[in-house]
N, C-alpha and C. Protein backbone atom coordinates (compact mmCIF):
# COMPACT_ATOMS: atom_id res chain seq x y z
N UNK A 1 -40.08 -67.30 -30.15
CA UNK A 1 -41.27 -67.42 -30.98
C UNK A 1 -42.30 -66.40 -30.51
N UNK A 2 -42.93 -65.84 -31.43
CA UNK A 2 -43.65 -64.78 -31.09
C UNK A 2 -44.96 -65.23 -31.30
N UNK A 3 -46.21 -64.62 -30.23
CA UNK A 3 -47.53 -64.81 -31.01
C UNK A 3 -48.42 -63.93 -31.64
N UNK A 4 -47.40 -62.80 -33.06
CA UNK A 4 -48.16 -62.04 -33.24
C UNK A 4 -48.08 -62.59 -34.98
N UNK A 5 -49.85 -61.65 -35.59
CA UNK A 5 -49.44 -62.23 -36.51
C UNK A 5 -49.46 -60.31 -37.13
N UNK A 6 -48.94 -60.93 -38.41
CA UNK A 6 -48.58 -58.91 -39.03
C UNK A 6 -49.55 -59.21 -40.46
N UNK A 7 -50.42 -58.57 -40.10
CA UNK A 7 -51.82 -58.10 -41.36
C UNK A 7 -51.00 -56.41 -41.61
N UNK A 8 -50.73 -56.48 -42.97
CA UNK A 8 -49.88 -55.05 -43.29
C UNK A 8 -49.28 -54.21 -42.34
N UNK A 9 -49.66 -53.32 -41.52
CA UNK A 9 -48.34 -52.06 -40.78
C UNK A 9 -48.96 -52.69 -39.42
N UNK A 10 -49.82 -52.84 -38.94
CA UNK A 10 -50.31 -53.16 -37.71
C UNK A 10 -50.41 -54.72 -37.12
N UNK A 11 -49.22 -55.33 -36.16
CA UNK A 11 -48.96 -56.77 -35.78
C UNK A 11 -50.78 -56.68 -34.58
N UNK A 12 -51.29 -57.74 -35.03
CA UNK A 12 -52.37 -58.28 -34.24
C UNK A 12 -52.15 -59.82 -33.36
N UNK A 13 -52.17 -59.57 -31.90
CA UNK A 13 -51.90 -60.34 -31.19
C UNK A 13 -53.10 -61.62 -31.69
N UNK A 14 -52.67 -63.46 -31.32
CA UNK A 14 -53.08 -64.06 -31.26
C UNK A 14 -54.62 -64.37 -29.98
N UNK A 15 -54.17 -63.60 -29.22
CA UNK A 15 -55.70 -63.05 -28.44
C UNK A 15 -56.44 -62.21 -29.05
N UNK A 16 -56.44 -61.34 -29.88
CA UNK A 16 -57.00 -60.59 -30.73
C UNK A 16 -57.75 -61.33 -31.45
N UNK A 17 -57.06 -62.25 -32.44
CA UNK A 17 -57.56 -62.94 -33.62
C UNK A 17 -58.34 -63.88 -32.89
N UNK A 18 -58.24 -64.62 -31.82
CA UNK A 18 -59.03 -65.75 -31.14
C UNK A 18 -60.34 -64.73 -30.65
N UNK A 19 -60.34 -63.48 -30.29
CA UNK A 19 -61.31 -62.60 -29.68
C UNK A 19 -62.64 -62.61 -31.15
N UNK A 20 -61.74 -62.45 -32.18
CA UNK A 20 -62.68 -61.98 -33.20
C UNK A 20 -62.95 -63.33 -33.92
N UNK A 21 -62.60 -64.30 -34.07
CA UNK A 21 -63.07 -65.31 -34.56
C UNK A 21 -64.52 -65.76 -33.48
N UNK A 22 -64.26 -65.22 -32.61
CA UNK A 22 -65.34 -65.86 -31.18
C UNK A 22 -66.24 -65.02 -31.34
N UNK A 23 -66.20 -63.97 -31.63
CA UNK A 23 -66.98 -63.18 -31.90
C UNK A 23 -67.66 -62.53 -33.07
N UNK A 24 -67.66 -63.23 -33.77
CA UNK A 24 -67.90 -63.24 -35.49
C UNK A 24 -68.42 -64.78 -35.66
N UNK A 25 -67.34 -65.49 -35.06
CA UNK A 25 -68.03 -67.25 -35.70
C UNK A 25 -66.80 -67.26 -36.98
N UNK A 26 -66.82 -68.78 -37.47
CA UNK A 26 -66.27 -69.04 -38.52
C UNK A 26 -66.72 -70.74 -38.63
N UNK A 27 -66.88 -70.93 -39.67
CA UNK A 27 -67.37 -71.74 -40.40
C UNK A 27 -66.48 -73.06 -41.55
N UNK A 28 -66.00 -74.12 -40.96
CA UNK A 28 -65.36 -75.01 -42.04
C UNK A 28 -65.90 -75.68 -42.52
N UNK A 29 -65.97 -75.92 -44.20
CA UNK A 29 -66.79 -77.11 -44.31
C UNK A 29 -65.42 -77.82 -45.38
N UNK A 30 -65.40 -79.02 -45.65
CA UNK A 30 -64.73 -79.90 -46.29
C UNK A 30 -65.29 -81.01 -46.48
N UNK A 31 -65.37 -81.91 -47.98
CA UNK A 31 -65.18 -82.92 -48.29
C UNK A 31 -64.19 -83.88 -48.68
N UNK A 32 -64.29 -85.24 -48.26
CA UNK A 32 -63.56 -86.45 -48.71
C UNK A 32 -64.24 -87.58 -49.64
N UNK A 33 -63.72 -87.81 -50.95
CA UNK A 33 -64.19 -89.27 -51.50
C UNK A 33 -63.55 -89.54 -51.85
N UNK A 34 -63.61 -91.06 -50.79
CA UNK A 34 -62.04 -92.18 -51.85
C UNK A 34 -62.86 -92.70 -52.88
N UNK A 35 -62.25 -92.87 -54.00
CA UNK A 35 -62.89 -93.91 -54.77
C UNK A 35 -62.37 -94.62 -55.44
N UNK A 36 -62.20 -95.80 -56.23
CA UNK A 36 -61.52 -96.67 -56.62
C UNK A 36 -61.88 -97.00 -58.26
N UNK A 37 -61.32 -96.77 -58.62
CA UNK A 37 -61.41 -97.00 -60.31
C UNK A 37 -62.73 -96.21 -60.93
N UNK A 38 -62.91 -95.42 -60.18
CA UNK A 38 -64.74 -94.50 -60.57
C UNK A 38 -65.56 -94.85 -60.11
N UNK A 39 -65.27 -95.83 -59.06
CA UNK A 39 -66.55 -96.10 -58.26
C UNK A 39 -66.01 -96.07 -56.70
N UNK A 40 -67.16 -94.98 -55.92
CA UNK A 40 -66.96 -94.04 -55.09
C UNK A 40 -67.41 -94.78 -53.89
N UNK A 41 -66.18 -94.89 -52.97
CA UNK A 41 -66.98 -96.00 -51.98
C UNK A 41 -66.51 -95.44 -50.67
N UNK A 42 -66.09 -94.45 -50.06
CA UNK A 42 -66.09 -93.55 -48.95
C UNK A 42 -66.42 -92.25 -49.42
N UNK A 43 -67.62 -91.49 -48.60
CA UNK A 43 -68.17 -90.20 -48.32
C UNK A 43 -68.07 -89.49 -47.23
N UNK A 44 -66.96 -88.76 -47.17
CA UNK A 44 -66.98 -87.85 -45.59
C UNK A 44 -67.14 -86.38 -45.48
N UNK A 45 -68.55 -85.93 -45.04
CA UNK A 45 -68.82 -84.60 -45.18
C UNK A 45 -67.95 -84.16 -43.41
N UNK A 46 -67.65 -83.00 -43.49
CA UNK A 46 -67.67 -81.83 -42.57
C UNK A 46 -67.66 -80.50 -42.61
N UNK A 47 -68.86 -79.98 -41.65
CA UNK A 47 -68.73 -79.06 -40.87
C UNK A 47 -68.11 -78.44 -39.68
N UNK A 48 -67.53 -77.97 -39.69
CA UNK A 48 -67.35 -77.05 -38.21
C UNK A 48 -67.79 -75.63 -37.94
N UNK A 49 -68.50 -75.53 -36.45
CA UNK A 49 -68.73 -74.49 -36.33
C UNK A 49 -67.91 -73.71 -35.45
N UNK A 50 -67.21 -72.59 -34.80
CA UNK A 50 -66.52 -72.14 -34.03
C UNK A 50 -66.72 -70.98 -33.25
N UNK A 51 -68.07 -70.50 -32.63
CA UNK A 51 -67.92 -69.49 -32.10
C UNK A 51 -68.41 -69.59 -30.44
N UNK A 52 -68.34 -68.07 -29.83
CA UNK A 52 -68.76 -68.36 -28.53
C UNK A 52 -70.43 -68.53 -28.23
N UNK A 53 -70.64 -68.78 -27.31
CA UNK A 53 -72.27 -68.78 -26.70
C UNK A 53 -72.86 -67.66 -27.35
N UNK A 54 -72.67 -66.76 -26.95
CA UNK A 54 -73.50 -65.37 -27.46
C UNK A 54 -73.70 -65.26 -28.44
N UNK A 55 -72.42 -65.57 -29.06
CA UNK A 55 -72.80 -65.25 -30.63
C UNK A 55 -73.82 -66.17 -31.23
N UNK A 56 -73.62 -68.00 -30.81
CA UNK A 56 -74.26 -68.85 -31.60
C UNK A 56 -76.03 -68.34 -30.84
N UNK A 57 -76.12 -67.95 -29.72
CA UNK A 57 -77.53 -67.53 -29.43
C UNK A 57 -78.03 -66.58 -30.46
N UNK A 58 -77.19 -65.39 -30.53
CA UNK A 58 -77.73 -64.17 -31.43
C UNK A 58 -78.28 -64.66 -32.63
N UNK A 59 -78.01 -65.92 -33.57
CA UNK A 59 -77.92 -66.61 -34.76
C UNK A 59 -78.77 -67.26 -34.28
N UNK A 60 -79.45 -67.65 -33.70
CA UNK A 60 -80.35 -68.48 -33.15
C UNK A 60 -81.55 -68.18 -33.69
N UNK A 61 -81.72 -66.39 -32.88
CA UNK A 61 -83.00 -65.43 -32.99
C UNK A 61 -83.03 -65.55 -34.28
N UNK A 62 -84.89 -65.40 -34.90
CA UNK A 62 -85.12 -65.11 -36.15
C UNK A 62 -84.96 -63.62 -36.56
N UNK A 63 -84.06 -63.44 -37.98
CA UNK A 63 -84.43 -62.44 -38.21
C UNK A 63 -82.54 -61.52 -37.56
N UNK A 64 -82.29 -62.70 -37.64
CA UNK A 64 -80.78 -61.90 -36.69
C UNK A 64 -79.98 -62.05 -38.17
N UNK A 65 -79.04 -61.01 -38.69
CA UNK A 65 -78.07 -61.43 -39.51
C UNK A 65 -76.66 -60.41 -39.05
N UNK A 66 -77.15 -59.95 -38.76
CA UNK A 66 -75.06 -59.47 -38.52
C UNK A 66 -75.32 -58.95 -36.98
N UNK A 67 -74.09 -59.41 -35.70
CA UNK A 67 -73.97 -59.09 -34.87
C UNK A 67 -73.75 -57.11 -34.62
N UNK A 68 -74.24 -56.58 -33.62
CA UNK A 68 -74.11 -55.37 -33.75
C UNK A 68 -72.30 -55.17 -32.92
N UNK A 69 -71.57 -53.99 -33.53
CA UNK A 69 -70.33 -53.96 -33.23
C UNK A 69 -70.08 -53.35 -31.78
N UNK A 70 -69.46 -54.11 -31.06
CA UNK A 70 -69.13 -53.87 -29.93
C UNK A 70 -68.33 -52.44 -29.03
């Protein structure tokens, strides 16, 4: 089993992709409602956030919108 993944001609290691998700951030959001005959009786919001320290600091500052490239 390999841990690469192949984005067109160039295979990008799974440390790669974990490097740049950490360093970019990424963002899940999803909803759940059960409901029963049209009437809606579980609500489950989520968020997730995923990045490293630095980054969630940089996002912090006012006035910050895109990290500068490394």
């Amino acid at each position: 089993m390999t841990s690469d993944i192949n984005l067109g001609d160039d295979p990008i290691s799974l440390c790669e992709v974990l490097d740049r998700v950490l360093n970019k951030g990424i963002v899940v959001h999803g909803e759940v409602i059960i409901s029963v005959e049209g009437v809606e009786l579980i609500y489950v919001g989520l968020q997730l956030v995923l990045a490293s320290v630095e980054t969630m600091r940089h996002f912090r500052e006012p006035n910050a919108r895109v990290l500068p490239d490394s």
